[in-house]
C-alpha atoms as a PDB file:
ATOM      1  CA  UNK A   1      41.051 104.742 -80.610  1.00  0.00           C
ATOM      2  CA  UNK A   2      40.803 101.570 -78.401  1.00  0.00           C
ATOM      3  CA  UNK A   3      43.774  99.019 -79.363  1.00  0.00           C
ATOM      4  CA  UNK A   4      42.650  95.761 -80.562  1.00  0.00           C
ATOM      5  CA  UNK A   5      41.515  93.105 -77.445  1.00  0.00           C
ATOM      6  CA  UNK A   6      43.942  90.788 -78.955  1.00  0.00           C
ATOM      7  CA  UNK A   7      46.311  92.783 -78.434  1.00  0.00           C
ATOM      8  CA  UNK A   8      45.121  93.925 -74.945  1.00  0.00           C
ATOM      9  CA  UNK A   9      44.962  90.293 -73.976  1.00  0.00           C
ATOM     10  CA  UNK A  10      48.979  89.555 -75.502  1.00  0.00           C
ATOM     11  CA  UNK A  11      49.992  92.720 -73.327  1.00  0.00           C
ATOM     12  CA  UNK A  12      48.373  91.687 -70.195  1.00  0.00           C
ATOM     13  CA  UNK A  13      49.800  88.361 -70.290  1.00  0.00           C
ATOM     14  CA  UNK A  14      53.141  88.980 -70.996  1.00  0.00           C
ATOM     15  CA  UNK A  15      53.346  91.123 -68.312  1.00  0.00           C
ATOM     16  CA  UNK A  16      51.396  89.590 -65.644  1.00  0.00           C
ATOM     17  CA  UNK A  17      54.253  86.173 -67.093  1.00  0.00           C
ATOM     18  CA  UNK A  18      56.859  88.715 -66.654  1.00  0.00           C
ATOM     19  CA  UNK A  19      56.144  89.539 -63.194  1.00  0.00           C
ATOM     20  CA  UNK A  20      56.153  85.452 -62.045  1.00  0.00           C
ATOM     21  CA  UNK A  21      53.158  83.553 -60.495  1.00  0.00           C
ATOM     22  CA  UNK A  22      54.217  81.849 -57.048  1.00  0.00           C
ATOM     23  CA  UNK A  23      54.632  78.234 -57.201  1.00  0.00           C
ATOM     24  CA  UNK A  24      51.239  77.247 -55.001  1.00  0.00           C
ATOM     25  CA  UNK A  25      48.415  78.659 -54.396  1.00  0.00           C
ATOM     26  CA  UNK A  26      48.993  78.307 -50.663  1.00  0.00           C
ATOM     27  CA  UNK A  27      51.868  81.390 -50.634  1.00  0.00           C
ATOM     28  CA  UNK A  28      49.214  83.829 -51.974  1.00  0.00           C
ATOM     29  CA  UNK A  29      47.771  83.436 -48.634  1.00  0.00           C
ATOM     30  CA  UNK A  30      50.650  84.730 -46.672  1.00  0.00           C
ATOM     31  CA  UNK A  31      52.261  86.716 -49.532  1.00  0.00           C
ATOM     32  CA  UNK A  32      52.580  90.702 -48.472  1.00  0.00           C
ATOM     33  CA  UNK A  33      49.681  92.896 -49.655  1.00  0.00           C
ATOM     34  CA  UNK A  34      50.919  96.969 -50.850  1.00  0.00           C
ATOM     35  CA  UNK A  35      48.234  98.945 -50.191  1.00  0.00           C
ATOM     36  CA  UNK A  36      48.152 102.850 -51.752  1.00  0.00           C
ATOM     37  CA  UNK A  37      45.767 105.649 -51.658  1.00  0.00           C
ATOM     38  CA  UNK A  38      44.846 104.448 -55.683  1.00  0.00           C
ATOM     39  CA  UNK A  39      46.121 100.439 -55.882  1.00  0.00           C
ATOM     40  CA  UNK A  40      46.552  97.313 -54.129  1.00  0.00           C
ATOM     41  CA  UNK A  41      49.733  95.182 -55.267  1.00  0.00           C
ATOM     42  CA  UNK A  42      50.288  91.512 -54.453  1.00  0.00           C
ATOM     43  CA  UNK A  43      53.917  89.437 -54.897  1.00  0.00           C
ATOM     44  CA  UNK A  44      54.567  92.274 -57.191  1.00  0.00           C
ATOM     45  CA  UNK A  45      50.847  92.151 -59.051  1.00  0.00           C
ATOM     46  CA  UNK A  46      48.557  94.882 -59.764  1.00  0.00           C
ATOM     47  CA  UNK A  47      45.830  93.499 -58.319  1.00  0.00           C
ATOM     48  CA  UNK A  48      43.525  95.904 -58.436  1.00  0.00           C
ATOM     49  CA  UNK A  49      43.450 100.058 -59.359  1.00  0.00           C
ATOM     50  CA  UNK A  50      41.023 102.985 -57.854  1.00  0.00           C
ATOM     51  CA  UNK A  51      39.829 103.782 -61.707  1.00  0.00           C
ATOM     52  CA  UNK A  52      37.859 100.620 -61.462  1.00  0.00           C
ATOM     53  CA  UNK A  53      35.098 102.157 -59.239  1.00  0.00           C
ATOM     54  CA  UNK A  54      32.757 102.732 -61.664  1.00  0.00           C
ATOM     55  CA  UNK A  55      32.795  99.322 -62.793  1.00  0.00           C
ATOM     56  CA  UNK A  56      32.558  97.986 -59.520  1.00  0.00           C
ATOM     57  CA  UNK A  57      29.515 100.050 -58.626  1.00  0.00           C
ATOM     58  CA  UNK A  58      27.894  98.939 -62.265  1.00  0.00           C
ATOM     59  CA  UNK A  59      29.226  94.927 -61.106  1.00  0.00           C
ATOM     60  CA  UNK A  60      27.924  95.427 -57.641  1.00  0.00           C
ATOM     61  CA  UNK A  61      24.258  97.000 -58.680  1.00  0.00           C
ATOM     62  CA  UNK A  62      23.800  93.419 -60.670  1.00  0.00           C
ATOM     63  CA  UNK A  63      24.646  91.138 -58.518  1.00  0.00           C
ATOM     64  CA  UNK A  64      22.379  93.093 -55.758  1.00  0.00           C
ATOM     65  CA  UNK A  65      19.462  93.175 -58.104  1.00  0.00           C
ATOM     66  CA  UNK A  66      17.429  90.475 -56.372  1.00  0.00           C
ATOM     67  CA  UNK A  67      18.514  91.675 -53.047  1.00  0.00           C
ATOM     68  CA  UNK A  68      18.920  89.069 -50.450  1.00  0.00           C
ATOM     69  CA  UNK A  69      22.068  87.007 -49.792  1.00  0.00           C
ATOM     70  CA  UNK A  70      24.958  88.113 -51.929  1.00  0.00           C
ATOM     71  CA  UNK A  71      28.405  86.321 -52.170  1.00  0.00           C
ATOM     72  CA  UNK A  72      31.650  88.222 -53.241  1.00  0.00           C
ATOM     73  CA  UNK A  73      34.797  85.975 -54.196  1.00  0.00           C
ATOM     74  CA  UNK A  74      37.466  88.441 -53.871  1.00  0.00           C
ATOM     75  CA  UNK A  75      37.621  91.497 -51.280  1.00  0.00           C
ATOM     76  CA  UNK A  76      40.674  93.409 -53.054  1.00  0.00           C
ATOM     77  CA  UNK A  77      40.591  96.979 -52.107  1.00  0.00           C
ATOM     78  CA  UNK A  78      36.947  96.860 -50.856  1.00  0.00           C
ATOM     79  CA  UNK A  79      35.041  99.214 -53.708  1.00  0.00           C
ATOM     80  CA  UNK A  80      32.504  96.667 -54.711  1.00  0.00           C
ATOM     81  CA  UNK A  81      32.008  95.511 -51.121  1.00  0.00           C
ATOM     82  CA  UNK A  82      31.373  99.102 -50.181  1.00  0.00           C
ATOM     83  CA  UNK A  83      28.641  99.257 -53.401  1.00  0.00           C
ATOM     84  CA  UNK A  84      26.816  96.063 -52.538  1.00  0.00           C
ATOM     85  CA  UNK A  85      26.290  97.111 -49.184  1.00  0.00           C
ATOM     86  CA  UNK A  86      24.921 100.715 -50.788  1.00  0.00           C
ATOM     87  CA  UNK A  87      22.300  98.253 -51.822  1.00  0.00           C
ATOM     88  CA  UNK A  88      20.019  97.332 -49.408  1.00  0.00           C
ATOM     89  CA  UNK A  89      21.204  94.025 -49.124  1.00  0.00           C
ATOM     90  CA  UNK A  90      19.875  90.917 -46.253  1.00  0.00           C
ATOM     91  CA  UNK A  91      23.310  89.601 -45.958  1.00  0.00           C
ATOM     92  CA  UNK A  92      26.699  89.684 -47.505  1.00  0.00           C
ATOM     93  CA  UNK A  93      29.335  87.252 -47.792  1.00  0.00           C
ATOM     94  CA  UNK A  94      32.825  87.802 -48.705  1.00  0.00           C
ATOM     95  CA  UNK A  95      35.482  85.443 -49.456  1.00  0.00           C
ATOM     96  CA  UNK A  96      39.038  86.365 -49.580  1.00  0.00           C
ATOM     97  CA  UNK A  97      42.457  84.261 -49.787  1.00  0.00           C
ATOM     98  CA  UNK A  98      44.877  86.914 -48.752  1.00  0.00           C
ATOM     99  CA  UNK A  99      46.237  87.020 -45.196  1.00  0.00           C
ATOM    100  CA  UNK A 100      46.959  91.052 -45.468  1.00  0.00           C
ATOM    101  CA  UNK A 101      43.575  91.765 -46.939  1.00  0.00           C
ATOM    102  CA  UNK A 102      41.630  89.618 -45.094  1.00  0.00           C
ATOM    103  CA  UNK A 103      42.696  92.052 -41.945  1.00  0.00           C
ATOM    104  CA  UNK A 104      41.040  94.617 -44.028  1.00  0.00           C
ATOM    105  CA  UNK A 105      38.087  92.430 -44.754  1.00  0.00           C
ATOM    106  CA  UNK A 106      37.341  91.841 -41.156  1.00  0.00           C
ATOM    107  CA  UNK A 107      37.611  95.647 -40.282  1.00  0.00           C
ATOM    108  CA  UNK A 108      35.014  96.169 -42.887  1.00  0.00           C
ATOM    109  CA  UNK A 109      32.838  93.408 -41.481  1.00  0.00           C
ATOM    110  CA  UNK A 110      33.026  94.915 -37.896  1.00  0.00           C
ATOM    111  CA  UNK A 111      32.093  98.690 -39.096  1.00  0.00           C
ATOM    112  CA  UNK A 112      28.968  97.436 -41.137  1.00  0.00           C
ATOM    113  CA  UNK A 113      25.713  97.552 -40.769  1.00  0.00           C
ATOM    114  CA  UNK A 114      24.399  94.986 -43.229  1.00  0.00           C
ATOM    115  CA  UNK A 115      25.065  91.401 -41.769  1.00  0.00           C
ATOM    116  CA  UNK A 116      28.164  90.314 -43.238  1.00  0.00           C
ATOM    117  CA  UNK A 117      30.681  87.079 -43.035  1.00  0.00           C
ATOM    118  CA  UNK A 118      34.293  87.499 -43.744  1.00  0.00           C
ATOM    119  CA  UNK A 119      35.010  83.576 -45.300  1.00  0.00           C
ATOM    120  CA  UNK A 120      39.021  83.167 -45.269  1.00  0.00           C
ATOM    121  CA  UNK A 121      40.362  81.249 -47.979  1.00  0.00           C
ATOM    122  CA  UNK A 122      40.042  80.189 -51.796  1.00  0.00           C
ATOM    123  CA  UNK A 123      36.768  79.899 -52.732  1.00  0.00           C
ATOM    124  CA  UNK A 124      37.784  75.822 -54.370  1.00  0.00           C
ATOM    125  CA  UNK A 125      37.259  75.423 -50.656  1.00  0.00           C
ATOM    126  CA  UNK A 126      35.440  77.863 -48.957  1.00  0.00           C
ATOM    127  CA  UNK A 127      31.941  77.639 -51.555  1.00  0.00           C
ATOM    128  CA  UNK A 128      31.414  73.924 -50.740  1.00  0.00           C
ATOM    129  CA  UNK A 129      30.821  74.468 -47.569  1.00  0.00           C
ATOM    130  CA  UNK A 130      27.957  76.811 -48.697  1.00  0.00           C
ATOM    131  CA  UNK A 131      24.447  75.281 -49.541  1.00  0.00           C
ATOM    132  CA  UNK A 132      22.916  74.888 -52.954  1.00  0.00           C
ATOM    133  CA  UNK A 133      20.507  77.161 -54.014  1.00  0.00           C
ATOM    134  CA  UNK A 134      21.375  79.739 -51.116  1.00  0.00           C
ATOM    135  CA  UNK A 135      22.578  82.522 -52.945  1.00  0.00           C
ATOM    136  CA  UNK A 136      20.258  85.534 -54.568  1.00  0.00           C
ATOM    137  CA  UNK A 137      23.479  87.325 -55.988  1.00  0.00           C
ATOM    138  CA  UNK A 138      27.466  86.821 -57.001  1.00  0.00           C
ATOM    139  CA  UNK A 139      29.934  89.061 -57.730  1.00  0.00           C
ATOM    140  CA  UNK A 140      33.144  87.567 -58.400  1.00  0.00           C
ATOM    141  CA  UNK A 141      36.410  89.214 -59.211  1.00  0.00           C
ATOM    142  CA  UNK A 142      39.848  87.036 -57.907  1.00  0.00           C
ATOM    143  CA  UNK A 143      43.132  87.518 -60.035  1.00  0.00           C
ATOM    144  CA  UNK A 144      44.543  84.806 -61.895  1.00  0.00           C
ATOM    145  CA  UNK A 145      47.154  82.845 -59.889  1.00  0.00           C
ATOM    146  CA  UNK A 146      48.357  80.898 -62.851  1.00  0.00           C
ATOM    147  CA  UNK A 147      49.313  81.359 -66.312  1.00  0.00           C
ATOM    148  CA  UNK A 148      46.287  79.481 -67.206  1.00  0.00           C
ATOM    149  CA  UNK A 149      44.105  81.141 -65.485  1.00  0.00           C
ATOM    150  CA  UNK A 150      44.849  84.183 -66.957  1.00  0.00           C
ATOM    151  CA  UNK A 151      41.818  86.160 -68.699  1.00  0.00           C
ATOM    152  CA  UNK A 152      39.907  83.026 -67.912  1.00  0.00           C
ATOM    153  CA  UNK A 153      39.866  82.765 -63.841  1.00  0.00           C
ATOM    154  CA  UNK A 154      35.898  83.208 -63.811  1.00  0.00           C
ATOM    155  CA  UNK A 155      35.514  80.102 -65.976  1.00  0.00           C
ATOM    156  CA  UNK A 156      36.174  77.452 -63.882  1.00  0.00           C
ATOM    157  CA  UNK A 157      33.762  78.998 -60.783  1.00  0.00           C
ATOM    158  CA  UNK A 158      30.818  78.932 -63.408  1.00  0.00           C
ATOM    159  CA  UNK A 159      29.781  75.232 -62.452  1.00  0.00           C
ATOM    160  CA  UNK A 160      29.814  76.646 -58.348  1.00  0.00           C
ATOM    161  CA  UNK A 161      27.988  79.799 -58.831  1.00  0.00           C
ATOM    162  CA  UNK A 162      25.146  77.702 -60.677  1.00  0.00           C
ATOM    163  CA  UNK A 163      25.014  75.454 -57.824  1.00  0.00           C
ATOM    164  CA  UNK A 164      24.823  78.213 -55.212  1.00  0.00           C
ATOM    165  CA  UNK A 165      22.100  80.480 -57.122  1.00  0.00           C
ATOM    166  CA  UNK A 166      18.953  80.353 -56.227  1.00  0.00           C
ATOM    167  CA  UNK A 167      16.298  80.110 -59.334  1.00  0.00           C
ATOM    168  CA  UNK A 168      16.108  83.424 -60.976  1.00  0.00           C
ATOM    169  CA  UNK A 169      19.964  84.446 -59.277  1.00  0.00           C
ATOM    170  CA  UNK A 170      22.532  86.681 -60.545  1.00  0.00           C
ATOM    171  CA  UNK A 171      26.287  86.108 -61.336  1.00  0.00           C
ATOM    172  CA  UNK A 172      28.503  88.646 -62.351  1.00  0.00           C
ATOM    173  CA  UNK A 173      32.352  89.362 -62.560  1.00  0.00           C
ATOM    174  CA  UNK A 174      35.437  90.435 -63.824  1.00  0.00           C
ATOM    175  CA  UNK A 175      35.192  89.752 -67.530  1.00  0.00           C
ATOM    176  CA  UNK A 176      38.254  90.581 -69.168  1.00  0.00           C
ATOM    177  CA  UNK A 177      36.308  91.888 -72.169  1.00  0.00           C
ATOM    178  CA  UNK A 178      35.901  94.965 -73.989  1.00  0.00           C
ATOM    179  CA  UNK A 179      32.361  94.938 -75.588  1.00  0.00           C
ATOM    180  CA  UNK A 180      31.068  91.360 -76.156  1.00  0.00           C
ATOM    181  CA  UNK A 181      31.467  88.162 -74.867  1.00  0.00           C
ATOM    182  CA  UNK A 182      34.073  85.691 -76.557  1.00  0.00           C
ATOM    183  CA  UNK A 183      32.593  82.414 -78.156  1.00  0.00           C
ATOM    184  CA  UNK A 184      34.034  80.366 -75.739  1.00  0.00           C
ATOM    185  CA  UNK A 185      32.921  82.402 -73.166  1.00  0.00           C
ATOM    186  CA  UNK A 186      29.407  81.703 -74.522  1.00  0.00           C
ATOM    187  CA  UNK A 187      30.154  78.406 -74.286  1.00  0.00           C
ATOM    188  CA  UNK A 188      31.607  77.900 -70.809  1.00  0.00           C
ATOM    189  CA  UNK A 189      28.687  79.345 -70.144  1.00  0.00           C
ATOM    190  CA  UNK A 190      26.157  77.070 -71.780  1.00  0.00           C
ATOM    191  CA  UNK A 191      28.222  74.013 -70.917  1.00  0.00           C
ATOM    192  CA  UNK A 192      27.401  75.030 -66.790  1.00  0.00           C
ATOM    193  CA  UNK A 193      23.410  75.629 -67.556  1.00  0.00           C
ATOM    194  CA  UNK A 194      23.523  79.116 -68.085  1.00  0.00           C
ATOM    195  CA  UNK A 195      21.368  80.563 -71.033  1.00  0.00           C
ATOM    196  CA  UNK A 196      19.883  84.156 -70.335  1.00  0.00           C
ATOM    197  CA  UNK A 197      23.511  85.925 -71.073  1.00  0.00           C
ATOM    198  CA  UNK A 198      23.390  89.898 -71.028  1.00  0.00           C
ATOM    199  CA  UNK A 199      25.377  92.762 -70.624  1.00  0.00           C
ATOM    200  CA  UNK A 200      26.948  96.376 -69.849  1.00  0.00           C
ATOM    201  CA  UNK A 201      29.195  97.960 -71.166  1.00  0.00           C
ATOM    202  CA  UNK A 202      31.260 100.156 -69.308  1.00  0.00           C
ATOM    203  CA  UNK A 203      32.728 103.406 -69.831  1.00  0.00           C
ATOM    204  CA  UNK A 204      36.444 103.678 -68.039  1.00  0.00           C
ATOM    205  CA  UNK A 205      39.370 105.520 -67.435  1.00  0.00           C
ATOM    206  CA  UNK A 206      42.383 103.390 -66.559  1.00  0.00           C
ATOM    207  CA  UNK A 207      45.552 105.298 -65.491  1.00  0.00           C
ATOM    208  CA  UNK A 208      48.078 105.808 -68.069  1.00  0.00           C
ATOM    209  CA  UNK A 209      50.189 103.486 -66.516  1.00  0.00           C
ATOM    210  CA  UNK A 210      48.286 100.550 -65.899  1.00  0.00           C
ATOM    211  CA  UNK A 211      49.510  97.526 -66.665  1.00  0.00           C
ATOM    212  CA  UNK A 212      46.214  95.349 -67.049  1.00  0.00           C
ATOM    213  CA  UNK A 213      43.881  97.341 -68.895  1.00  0.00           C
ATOM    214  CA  UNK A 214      44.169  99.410 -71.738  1.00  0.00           C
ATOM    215  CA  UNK A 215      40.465  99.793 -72.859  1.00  0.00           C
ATOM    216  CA  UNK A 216      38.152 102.940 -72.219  1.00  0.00           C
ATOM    217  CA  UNK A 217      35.203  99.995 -72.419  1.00  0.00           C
ATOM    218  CA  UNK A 218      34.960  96.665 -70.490  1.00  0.00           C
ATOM    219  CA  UNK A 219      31.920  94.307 -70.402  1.00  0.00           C
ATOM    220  CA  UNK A 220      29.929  93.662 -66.967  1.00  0.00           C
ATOM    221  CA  UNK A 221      28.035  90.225 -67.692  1.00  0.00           C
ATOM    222  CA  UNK A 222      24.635  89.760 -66.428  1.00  0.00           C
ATOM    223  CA  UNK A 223      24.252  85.783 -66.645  1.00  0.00           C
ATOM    224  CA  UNK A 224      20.664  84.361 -64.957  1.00  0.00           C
ATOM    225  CA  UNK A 225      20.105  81.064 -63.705  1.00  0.00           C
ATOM    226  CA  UNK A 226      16.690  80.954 -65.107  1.00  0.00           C
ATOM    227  CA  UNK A 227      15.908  77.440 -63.802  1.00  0.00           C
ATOM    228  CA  UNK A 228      16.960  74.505 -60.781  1.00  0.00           C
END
């Protein structure tokens, strides 16, 4: 049986405290990236694991659903990029803040064959640059680079993504949830414009000794900007 997502939540960030955040955002750029044939580690954090594919394919189908131009925050080890582009996409653009991974990001950009734009950086920078109303489809999954941002990174890029959707867009992510969305969730949510709020719910099989996730369930959001 599934522990309690309280307890999930307590677990995660102890550990991710435990392991140390750097003290700017500006070393995460240059910080060393371990890559393995199943993770990716950063300054000592799981960032991301190979049993997530399945959810990445299910994040990466919604944010693709209009087609178009899709924005991923977040390259990590490149499974949702390689789903997105599965898709039939017009054009995909990726963000991503890490020096190491970026290299990997641009390899990616120079073996595909959907038009794609590698955007170096942290998206507090990178998405203002973009124009409003320009995007069909986001998928965004960073990790938390702060103690406070911890289960609740995807909050603060609601107000962005609702600027860069187009009516009728997609935004999808991470959500650090096991079968429903949290009340303030909801309300983050609400608070940026966003009303139509569905979801998935994922079947998953985290390794045995993952540090981040303990659930065999974990919610993909479906969130529609229904209106300009």
């Amino acid at each position: 049986m599934d522990r309690p997502f309280n307890d999930i939540l307590e677990e995660t960030y102890r550990q991710r405290l435990e392991i140390g955040f750097l003290p700017s955002y500006t070393q995460w750029t240059e910080a060393p990236a371990h890559f393995s044939d199943h993770a990716l580690e950063i300054n000592g954090h799981p960032v991301m694991e190979d049993w997530e594919d399945g959810y990445m394919k299910e994040l990466a189908a919604i944010a693709c659903a209009r087609g178009g131009t899709v924005l991923e925050v977040g390259f990590g080890m490149g499974i949702s990029a390689r789903y997105v582009q599965a898709q039939g996409i017009a054009e995909h653009l990726i963000i991503e803040s890490n020096a190491d991974v970026f290299k990997k990001l641009r390899e990616f950009a120079i073996r595909s064959s959907v038009k794609t734009m590698p955007l170096f950086g942290f998206w507090q920078n990178v998405t203002p640059t973009l124009p409003a109303g320009s995007i069909d489809g986001i998928l965004f999954d960073t990790y938390p680079l702060t103690s406070e941002e911890i289960h609740r990174n995807h909050f603060n890029f609601f107000k962005e993504a609702w600027r860069l959707l187009r009516p009728g867009g997609v935004l999808t992510y991470y959500s650090d949830e096991i079968e429903d969305f949290s009340s303030e969730h909801v309300s983050r949510l609400h608070q940026t414009g966003f009303m139509r709020i569905e979801k998935k719910v994922v079947a998953v099989e985290p390794s045995a000794d993952c540090k981040y996730w303990r659930s065999k369930t974990i919610v993909a959001p479906i969130i529609t900007k229904e209106h300009a």
